[in-house]
PDB file of N, CA and C in Angstrom:
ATOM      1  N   UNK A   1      55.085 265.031 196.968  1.00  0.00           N
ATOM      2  CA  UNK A   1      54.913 263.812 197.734  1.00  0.00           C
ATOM      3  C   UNK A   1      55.830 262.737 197.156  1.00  0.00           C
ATOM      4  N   UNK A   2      56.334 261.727 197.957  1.00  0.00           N
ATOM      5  CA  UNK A   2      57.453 260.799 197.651  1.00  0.00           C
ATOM      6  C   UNK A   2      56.501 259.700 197.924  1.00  0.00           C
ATOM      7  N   UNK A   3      56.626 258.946 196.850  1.00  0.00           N
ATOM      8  CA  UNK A   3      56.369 257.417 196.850  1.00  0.00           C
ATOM      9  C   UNK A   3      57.023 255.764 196.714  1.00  0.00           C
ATOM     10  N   UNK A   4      57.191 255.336 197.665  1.00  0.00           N
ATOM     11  CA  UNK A   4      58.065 254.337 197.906  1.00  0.00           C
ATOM     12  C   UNK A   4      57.374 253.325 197.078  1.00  0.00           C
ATOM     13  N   UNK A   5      57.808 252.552 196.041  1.00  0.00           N
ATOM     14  CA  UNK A   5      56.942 251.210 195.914  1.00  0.00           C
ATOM     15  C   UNK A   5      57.993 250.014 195.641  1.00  0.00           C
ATOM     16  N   UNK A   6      57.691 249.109 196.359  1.00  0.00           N
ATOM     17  CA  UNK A   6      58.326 247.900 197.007  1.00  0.00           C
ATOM     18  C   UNK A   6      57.537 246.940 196.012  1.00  0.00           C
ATOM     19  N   UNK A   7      58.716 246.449 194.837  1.00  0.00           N
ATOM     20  CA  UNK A   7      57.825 245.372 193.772  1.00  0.00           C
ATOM     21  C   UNK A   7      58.207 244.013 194.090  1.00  0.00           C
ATOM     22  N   UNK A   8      57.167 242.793 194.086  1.00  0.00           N
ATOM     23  CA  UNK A   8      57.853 241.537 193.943  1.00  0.00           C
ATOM     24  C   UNK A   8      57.457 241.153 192.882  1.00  0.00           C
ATOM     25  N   UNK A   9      58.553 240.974 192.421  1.00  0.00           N
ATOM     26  CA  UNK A   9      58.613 239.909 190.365  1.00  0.00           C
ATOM     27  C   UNK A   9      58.281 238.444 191.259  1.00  0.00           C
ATOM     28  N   UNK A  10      56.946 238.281 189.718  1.00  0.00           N
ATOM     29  CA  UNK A  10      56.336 236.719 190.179  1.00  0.00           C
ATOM     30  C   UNK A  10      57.226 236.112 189.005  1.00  0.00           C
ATOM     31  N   UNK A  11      57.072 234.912 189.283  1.00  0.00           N
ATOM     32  CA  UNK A  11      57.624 233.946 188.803  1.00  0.00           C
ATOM     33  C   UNK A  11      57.305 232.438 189.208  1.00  0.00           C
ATOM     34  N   UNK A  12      57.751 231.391 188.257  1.00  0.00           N
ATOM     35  CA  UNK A  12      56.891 229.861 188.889  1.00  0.00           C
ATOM     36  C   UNK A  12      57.302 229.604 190.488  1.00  0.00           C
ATOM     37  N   UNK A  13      58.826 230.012 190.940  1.00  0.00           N
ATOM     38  CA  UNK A  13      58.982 229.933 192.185  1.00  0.00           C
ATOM     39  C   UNK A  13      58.398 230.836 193.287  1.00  0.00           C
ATOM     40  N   UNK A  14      57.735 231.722 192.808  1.00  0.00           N
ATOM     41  CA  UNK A  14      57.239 233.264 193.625  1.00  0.00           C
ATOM     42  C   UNK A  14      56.652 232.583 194.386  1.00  0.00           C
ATOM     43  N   UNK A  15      56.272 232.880 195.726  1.00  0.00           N
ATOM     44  CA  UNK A  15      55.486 232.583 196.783  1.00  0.00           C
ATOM     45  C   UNK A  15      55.110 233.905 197.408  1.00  0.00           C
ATOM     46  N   UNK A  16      54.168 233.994 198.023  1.00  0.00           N
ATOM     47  CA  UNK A  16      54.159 235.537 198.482  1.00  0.00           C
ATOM     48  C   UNK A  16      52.532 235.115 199.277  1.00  0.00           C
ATOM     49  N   UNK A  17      52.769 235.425 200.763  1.00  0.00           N
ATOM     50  CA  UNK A  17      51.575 235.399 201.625  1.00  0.00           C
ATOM     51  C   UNK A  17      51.001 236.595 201.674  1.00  0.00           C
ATOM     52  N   UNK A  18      49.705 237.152 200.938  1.00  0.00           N
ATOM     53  CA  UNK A  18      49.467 238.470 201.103  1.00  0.00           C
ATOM     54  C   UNK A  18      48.631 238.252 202.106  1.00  0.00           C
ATOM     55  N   UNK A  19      47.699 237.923 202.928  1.00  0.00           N
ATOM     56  CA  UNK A  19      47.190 237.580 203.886  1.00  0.00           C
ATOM     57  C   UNK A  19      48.245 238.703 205.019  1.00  0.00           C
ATOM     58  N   UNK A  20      49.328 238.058 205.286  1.00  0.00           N
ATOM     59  CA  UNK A  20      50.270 238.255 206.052  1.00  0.00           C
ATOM     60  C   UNK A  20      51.537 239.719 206.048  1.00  0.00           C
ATOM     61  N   UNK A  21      51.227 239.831 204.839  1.00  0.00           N
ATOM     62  CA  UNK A  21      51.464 241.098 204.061  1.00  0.00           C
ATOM     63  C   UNK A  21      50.343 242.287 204.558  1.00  0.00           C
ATOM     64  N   UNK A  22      48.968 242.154 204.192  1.00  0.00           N
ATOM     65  CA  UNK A  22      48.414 243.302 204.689  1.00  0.00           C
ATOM     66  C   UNK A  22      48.130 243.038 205.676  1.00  0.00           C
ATOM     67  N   UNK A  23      48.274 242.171 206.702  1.00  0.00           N
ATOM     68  CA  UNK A  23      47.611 242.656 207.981  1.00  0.00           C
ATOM     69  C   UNK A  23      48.428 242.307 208.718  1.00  0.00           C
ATOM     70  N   UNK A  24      49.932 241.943 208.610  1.00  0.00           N
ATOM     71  CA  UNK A  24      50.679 242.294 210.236  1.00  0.00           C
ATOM     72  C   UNK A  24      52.311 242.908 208.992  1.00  0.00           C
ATOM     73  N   UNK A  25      52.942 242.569 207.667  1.00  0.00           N
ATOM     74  CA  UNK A  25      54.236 243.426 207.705  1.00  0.00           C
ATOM     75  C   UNK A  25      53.520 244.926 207.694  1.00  0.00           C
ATOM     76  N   UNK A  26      53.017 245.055 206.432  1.00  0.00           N
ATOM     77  CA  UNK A  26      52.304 246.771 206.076  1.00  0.00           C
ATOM     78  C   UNK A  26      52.036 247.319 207.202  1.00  0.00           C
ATOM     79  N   UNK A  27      51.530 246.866 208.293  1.00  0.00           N
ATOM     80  CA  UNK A  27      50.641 248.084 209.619  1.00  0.00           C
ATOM     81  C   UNK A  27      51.818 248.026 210.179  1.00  0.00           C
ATOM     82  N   UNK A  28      52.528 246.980 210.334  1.00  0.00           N
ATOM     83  CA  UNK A  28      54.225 247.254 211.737  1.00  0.00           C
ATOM     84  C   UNK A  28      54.428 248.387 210.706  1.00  0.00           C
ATOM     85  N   UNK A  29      54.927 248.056 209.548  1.00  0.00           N
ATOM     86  CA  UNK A  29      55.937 249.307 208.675  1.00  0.00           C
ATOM     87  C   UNK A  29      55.019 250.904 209.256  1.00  0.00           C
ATOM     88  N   UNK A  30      54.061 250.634 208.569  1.00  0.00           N
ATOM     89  CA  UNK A  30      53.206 252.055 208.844  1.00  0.00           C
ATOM     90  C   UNK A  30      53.260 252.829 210.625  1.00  0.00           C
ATOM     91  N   UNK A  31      53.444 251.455 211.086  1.00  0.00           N
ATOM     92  CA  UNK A  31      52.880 251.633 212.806  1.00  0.00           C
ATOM     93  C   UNK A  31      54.724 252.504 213.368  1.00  0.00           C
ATOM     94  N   UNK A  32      55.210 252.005 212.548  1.00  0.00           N
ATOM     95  CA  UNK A  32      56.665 252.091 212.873  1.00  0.00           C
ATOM     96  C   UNK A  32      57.535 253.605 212.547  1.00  0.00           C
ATOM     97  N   UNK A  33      56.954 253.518 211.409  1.00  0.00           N
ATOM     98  CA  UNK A  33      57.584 254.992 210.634  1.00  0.00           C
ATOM     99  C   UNK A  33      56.358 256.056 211.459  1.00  0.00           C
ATOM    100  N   UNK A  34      55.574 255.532 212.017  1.00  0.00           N
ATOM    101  CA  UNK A  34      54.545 256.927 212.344  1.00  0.00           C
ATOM    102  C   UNK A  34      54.063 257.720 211.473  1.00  0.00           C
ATOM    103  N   UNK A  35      53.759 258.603 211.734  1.00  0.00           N
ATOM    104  CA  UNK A  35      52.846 259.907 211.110  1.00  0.00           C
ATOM    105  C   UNK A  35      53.946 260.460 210.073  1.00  0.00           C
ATOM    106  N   UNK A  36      55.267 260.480 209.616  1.00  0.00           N
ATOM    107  CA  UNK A  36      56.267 260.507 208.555  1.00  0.00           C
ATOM    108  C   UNK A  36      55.079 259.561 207.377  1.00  0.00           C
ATOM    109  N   UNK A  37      54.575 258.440 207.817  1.00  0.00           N
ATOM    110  CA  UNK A  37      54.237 257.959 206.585  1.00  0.00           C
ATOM    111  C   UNK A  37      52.758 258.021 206.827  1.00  0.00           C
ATOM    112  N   UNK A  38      52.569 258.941 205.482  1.00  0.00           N
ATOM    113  CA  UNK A  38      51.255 259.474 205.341  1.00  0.00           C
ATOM    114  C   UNK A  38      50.096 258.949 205.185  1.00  0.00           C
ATOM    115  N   UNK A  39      50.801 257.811 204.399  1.00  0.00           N
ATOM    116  CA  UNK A  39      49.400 256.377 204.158  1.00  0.00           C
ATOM    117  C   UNK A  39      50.199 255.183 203.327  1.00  0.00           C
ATOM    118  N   UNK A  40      49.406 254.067 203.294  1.00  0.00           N
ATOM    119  CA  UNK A  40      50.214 253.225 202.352  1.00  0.00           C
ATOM    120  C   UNK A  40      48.772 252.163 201.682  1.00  0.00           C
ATOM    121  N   UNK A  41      49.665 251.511 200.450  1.00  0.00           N
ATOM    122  CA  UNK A  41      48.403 250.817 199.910  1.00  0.00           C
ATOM    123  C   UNK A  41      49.091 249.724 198.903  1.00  0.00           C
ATOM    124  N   UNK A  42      48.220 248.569 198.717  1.00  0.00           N
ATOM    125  CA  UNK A  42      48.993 247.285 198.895  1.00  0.00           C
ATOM    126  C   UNK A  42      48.312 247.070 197.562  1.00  0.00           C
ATOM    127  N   UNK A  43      48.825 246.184 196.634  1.00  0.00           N
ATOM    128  CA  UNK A  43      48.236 245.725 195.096  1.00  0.00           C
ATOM    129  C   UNK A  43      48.380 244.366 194.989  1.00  0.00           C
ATOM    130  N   UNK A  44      47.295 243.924 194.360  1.00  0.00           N
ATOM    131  CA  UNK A  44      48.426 241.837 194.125  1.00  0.00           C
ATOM    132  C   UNK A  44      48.163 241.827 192.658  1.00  0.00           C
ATOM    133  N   UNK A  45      48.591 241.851 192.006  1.00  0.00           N
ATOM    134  CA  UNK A  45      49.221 241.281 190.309  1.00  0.00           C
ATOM    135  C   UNK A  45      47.959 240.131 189.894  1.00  0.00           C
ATOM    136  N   UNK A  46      47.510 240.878 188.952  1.00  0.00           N
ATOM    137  CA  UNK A  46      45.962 239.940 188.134  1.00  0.00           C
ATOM    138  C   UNK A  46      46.507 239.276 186.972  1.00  0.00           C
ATOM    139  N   UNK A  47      47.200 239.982 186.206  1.00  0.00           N
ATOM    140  CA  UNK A  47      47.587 239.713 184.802  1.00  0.00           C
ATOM    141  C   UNK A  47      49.102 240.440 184.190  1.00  0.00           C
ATOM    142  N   UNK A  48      49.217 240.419 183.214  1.00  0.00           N
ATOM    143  CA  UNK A  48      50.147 241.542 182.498  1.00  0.00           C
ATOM    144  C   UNK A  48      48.902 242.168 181.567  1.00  0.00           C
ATOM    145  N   UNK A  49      49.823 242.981 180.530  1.00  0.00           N
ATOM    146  CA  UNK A  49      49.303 243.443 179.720  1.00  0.00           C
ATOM    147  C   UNK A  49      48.541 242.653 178.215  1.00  0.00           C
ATOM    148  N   UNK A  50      49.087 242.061 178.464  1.00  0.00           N
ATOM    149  CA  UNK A  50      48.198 240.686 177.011  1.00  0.00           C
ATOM    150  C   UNK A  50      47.607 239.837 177.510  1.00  0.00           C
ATOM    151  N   UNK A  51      46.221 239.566 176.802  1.00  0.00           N
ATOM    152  CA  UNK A  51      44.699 238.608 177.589  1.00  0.00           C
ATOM    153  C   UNK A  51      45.687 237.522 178.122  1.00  0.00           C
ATOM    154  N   UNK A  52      45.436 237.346 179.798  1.00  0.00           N
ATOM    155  CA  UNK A  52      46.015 235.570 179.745  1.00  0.00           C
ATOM    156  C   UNK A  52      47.583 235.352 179.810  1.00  0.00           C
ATOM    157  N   UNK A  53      48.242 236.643 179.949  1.00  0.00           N
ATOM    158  CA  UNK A  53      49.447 236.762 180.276  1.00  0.00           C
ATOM    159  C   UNK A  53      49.508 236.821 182.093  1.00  0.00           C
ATOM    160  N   UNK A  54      50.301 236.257 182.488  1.00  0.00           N
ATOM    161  CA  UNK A  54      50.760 236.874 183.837  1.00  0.00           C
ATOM    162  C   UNK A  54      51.713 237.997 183.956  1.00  0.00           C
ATOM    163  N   UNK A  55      50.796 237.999 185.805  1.00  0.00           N
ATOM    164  CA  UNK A  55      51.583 239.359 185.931  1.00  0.00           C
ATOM    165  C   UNK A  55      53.190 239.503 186.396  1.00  0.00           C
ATOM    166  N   UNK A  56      53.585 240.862 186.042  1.00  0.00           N
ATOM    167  CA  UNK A  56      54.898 240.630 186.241  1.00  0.00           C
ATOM    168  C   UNK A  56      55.059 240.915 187.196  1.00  0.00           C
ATOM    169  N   UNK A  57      54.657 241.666 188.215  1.00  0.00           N
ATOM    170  CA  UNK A  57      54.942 241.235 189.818  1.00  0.00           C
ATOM    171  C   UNK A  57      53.331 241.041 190.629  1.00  0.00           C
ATOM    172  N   UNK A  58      54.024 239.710 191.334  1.00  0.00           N
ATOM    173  CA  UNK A  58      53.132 238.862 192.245  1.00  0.00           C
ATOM    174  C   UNK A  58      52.283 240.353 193.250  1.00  0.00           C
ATOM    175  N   UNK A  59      53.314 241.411 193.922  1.00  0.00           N
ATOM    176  CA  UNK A  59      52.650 242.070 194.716  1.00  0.00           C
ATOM    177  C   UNK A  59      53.149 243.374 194.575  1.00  0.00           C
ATOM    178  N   UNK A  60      52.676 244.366 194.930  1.00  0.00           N
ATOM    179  CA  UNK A  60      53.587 245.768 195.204  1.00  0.00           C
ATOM    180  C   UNK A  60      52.473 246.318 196.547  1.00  0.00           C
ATOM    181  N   UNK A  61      53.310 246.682 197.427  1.00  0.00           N
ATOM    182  CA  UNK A  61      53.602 247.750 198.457  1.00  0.00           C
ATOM    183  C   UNK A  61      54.015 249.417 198.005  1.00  0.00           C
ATOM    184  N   UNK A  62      53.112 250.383 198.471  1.00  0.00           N
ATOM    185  CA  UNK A  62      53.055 251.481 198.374  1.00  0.00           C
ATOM    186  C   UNK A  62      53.466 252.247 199.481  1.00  0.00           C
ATOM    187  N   UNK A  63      54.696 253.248 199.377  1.00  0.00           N
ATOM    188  CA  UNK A  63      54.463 253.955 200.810  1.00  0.00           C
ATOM    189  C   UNK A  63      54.591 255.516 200.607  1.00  0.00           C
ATOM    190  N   UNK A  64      53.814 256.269 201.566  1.00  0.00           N
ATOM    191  CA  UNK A  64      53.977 257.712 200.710  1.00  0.00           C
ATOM    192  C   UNK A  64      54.186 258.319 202.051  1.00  0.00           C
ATOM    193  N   UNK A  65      55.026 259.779 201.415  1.00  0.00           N
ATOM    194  CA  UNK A  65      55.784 260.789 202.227  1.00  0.00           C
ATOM    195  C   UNK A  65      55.739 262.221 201.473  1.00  0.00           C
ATOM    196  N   UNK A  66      55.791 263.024 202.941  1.00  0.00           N
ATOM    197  CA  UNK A  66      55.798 264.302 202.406  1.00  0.00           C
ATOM    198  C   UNK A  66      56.903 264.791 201.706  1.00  0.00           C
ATOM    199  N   UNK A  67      58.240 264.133 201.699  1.00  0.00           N
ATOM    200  CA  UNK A  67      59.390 264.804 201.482  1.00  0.00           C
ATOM    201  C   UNK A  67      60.413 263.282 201.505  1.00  0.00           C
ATOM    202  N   UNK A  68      61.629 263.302 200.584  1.00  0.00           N
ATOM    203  CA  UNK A  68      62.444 262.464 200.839  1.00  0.00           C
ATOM    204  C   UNK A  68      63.452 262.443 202.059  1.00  0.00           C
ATOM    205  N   UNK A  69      63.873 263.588 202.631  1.00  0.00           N
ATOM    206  CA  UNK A  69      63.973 263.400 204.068  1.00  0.00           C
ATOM    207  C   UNK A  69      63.188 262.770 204.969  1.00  0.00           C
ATOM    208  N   UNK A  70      61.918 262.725 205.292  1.00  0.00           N
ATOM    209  CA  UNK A  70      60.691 261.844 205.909  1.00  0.00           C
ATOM    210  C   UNK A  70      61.226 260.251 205.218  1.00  0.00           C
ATOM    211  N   UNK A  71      61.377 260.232 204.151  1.00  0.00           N
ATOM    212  CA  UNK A  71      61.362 258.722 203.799  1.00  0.00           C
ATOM    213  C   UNK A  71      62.835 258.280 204.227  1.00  0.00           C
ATOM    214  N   UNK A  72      63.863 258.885 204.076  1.00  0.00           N
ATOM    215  CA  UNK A  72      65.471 258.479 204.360  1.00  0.00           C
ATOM    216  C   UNK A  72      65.303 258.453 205.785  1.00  0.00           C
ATOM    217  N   UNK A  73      64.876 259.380 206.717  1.00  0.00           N
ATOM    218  CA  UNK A  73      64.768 259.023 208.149  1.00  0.00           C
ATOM    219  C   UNK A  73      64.442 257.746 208.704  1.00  0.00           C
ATOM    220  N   UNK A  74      63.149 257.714 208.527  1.00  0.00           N
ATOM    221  CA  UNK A  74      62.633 256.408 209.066  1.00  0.00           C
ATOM    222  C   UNK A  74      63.178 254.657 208.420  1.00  0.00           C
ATOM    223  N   UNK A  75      63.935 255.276 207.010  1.00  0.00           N
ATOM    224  CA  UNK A  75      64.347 253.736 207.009  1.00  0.00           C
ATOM    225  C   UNK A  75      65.506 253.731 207.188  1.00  0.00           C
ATOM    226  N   UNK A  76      65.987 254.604 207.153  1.00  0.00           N
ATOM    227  CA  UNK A  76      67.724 254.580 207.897  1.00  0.00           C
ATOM    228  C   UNK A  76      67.551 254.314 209.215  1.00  0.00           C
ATOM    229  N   UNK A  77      66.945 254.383 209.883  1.00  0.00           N
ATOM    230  CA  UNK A  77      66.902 254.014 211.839  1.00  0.00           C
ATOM    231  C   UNK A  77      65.811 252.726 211.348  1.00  0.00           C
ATOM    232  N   UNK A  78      64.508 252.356 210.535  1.00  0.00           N
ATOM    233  CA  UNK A  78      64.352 251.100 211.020  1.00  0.00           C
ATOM    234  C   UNK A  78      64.271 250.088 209.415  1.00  0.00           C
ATOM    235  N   UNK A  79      65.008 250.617 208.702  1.00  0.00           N
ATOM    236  CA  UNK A  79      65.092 249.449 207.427  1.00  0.00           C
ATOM    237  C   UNK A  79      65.533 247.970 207.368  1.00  0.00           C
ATOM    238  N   UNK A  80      65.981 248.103 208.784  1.00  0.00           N
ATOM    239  CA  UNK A  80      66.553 246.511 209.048  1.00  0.00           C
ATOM    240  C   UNK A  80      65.626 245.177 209.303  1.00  0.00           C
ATOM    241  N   UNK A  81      64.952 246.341 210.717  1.00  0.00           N
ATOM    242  CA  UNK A  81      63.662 245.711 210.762  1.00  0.00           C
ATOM    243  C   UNK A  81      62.264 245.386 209.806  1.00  0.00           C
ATOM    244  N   UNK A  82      62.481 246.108 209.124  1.00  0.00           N
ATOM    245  CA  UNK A  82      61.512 245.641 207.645  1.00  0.00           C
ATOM    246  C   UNK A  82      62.162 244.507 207.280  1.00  0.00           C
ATOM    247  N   UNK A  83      63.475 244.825 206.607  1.00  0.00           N
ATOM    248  CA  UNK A  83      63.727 243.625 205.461  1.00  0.00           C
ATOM    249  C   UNK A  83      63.846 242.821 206.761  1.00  0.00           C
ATOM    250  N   UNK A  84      64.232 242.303 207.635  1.00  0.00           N
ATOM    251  CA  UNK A  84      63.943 241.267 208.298  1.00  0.00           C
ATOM    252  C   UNK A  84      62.849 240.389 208.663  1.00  0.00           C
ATOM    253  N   UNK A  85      61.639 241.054 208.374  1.00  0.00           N
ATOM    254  CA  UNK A  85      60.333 240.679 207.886  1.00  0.00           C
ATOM    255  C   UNK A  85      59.952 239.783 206.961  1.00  0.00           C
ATOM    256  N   UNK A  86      61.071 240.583 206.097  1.00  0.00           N
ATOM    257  CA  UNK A  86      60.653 239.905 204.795  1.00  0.00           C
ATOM    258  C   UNK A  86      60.633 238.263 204.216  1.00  0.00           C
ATOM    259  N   UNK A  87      61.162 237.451 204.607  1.00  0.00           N
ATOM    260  CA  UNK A  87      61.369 236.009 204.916  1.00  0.00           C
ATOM    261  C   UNK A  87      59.628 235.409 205.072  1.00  0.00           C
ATOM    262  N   UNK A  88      59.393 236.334 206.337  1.00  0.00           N
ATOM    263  CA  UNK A  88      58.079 235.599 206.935  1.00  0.00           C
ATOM    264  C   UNK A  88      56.857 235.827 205.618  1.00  0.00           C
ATOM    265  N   UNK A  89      57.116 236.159 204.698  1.00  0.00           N
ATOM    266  CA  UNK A  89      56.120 236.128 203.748  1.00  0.00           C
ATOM    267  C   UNK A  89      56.239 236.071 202.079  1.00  0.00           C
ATOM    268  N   UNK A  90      57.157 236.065 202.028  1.00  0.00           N
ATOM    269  CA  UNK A  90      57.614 235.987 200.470  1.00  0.00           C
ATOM    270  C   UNK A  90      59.261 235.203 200.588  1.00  0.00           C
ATOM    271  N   UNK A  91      59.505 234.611 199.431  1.00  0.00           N
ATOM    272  CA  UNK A  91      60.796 234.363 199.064  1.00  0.00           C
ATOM    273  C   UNK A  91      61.204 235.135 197.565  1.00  0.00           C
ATOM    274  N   UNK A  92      60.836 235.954 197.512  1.00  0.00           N
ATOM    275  CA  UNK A  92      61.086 236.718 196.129  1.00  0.00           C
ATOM    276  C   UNK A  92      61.618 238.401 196.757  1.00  0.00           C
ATOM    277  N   UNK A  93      62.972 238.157 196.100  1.00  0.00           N
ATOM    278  CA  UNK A  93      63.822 239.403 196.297  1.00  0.00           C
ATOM    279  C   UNK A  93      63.181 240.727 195.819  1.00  0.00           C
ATOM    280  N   UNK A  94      62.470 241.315 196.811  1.00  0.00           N
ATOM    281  CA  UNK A  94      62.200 242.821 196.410  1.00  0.00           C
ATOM    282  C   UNK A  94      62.899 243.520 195.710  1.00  0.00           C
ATOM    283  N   UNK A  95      62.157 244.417 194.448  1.00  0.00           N
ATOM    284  CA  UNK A  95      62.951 245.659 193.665  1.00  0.00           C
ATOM    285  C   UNK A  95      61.917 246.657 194.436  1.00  0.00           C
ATOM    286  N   UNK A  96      63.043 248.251 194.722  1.00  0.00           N
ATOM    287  CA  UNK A  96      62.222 249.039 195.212  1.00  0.00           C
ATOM    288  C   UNK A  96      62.450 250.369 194.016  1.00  0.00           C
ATOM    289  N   UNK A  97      61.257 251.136 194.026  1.00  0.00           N
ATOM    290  CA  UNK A  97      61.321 252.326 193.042  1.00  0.00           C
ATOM    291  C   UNK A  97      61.117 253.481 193.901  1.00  0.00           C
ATOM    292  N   UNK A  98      61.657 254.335 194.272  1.00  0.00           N
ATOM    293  CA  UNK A  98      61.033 255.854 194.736  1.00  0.00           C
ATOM    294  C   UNK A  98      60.873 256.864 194.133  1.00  0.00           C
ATOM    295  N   UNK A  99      59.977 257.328 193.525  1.00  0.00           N
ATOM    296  CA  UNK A  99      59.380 258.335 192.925  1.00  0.00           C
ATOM    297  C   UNK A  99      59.041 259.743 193.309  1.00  0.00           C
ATOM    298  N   UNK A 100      58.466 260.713 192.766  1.00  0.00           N
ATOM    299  CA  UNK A 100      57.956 261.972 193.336  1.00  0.00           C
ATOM    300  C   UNK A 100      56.455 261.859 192.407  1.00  0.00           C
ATOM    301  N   UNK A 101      55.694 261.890 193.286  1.00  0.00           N
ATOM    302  CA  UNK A 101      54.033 261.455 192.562  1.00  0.00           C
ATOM    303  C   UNK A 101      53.726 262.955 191.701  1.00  0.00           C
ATOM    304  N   UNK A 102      53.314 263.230 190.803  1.00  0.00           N
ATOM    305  CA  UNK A 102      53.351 264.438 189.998  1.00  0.00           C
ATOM    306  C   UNK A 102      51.930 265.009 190.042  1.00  0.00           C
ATOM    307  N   UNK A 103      50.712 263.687 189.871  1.00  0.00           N
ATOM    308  CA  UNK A 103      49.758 264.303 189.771  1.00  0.00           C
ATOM    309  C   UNK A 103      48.998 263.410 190.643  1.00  0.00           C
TER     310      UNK A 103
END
């Protein structure tokens, strides 16, 4: 299984509407890629790792696939339309990681 995760680094300027995040970008993305994307799941940043530290990213987005073909498909035909999204809810430049989930 392939796992997409879409990080935003917080910071004093971070802004980030999760409101708006899980309930209209995440379901278009999901609604969009179809049944290619198997499920997805959304996190918001409590802390870091030391009492009383912040976290180092404000939010992460999860997206999972059977195969990295499934994931290169659907954002090669609609990756535009995502990051074009992206404005309407954050001003913090996404880092993305794709993985292969092991266990």
């Amino acid at each position: 299984m392939i796992k997409v995760s879409v990080l935003y680094p917080g910071g004093p300027d971070a802004k980030f509407d999760m409101n708006y995040y899980c309930t209209s970008h995440m379901p278009m993305v999901q609604r969009t890629l179809g049944s290619a994307c198997k499920k997805i799941a959304v996190e918001q940043g409590l802390g870091g790792g030391a009492p009383g530290s912040a976290a180092p990213y404000v939010a992460m987005g999860h997206l999972y696939f059977d195969s990295m073909a499934d994931f290169q498909g659907g954002f090669a035909k609609h990756g535009e339309t995502f990051m074009a999204d992206v404005p309407n809810y954050t001003n913090v430049q996404p880092v993305i990681q794709i993985s292969e989930v092991k266990v």
